[in-house]
Protein backbone atom coordinates (compact mmCIF):
# COMPACT_ATOMS: atom_id res chain seq x y z
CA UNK A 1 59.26 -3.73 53.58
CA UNK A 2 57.36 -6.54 55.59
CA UNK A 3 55.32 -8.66 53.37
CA UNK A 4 52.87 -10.03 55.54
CA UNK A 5 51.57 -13.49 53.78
CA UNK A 6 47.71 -13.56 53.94
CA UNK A 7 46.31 -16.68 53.71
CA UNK A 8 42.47 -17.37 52.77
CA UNK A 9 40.67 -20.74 53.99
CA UNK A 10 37.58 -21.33 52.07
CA UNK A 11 35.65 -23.74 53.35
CA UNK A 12 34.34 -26.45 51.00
CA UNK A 13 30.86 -25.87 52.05
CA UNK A 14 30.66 -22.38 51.09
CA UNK A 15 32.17 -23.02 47.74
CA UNK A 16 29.30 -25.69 47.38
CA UNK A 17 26.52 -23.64 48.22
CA UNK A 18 27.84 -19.98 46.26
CA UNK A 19 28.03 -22.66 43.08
CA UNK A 20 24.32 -23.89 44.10
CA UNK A 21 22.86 -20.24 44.19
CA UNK A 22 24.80 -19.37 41.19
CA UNK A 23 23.08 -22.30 39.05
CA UNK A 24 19.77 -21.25 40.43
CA UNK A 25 19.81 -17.45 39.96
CA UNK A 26 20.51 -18.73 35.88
CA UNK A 27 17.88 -20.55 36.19
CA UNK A 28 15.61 -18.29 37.42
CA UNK A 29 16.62 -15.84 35.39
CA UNK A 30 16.38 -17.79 31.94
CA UNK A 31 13.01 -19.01 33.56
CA UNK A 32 11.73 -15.64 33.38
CA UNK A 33 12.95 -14.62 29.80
CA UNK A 34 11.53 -17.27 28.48
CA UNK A 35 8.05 -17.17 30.11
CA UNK A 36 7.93 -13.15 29.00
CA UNK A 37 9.07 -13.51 25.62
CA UNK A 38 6.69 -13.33 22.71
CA UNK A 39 5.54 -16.39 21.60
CA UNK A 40 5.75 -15.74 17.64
CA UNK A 41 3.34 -18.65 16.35
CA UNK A 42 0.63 -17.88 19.10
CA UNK A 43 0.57 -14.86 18.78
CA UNK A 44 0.76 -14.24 15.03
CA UNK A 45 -1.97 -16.32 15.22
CA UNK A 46 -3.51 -14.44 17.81
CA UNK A 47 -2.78 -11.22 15.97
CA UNK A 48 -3.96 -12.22 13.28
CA UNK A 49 -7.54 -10.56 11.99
CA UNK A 50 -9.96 -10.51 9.38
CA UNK A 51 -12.01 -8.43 7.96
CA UNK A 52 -15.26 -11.29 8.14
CA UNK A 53 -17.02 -12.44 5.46
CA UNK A 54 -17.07 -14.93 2.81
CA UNK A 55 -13.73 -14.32 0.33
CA UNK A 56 -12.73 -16.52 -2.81
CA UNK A 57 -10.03 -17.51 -5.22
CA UNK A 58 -10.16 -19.76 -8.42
CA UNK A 59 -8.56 -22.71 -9.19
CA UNK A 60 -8.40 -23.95 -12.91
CA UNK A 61 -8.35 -28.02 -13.43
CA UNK A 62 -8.73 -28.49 -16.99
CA UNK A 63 -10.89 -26.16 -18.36
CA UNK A 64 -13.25 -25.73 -15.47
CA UNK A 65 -12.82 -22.85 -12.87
CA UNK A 66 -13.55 -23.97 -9.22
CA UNK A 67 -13.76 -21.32 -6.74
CA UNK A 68 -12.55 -22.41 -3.28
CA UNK A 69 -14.67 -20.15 -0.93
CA UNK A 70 -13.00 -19.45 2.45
CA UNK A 71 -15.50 -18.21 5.28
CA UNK A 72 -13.69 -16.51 8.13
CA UNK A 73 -14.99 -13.70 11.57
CA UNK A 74 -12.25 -11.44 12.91
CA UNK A 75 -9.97 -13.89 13.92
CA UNK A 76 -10.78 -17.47 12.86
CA UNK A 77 -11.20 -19.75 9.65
CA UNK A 78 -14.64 -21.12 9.99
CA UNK A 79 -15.12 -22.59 6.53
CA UNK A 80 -13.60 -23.93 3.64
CA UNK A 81 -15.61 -25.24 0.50
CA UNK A 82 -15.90 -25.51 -3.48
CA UNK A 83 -18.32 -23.42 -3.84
CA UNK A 84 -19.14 -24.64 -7.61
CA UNK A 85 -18.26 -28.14 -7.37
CA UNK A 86 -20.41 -30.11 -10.07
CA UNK A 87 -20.71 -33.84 -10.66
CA UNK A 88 -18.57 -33.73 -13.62
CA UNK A 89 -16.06 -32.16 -12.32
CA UNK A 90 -16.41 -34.47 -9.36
CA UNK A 91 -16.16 -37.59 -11.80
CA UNK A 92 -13.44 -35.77 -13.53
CA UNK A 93 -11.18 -35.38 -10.55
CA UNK A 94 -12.65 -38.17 -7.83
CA UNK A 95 -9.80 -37.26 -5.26
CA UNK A 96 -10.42 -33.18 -5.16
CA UNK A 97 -13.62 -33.75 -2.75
CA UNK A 98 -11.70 -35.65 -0.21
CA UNK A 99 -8.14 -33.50 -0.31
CA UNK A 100 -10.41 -30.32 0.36
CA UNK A 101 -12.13 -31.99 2.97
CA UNK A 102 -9.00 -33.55 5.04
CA UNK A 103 -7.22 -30.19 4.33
CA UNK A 104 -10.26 -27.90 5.58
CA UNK A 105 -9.87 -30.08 8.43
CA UNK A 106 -6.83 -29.75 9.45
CA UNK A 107 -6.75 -25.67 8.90
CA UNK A 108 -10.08 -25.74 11.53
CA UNK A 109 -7.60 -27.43 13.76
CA UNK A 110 -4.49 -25.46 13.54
CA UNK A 111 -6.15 -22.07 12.19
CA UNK A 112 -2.94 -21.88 9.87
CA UNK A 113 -1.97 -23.32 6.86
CA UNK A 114 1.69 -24.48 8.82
CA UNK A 115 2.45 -27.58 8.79
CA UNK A 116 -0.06 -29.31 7.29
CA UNK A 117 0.02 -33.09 6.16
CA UNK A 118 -0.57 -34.30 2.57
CA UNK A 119 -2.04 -36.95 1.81
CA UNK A 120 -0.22 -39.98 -0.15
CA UNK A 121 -2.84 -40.21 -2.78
CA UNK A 122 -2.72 -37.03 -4.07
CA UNK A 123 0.15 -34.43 -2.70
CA UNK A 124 -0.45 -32.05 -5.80
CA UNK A 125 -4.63 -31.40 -5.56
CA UNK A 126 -3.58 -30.71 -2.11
CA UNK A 127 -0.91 -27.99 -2.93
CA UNK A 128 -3.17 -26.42 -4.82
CA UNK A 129 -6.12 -26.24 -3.12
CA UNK A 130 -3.70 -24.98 -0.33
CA UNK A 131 -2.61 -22.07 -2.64
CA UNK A 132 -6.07 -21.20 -3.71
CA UNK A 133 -6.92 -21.15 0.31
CA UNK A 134 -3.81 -19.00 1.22
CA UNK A 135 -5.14 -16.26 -2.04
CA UNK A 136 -8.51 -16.03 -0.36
CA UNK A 137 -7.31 -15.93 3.12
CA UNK A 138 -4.79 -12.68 1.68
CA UNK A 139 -7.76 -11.34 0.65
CA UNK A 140 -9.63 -11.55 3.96
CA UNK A 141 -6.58 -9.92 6.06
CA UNK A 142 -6.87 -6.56 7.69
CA UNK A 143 -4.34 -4.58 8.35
CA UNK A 144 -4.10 -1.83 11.23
């Protein structure tokens, strides 16, 4: 038995450039999971539709009922108002006007009710009138 001692010389440069190509078929191939993946928030809200029309939902403060009407077409929020918001209620509760308002705003933006930002003043109007909003916009969901 002849062992015959082989001996392999890699050269430094091909070592360098089999890492390089290595790194970059990763790359590329993370690159392209990533860009086919489903985007979950877009297209939730991309997927999501509505049956359009005008739906509501009540919210009680004191013994007044305010119904927070939510306008929305297949697949956007286009309006959000008290529908029977009177002056006394308005003196009663000065800060309900404005939280509706900066809220409404901020739904036109995002078209979700993620994520949005409370204001200081008045963190608990704003829950609720976010509640009242997410009730009408169950309502206005379709499902296929």
């Amino acid at each position: 038995m002849s062992s015959k001692t082989k001996i392999v010389v890699l050269h430094m440069k091909e070592i360098i450039y089999t890492t390089v190509f290595a790194v970059l078929a990763v790359v590329l191939i993370l690159l392209l999971i990533f860009m086919f993946l489903p985007k979950d928030r877009k297209e939730a809200l991309e997927e999501t539709k509505y049956a359009p029309g005008v739906y509501t939902s009540s919210v009680m403060l004191g013994n007044t009922a305010l119904e927070v009407e939510v306008t929305v077409d297949e697949s956007h929020i286009n309006s959000i108002r008290f529908s029977n918001l009177d002056e006394t209620v308005a003196t009663m509760y000065p800060l309900i006007q404005p939280a509706i308002e900066d809220i409404a705003e901020q739904v036109y933006d995002k078209q979700s009710l993620e994520e949005l930002e409370y204001s200081s003043e008045n963190p608990y109007t704003s829950q609720i009138i976010i509640n009242a909003i997410d009730e009408a916009l169950k309502k206005a969901v379709t499902t296929e």
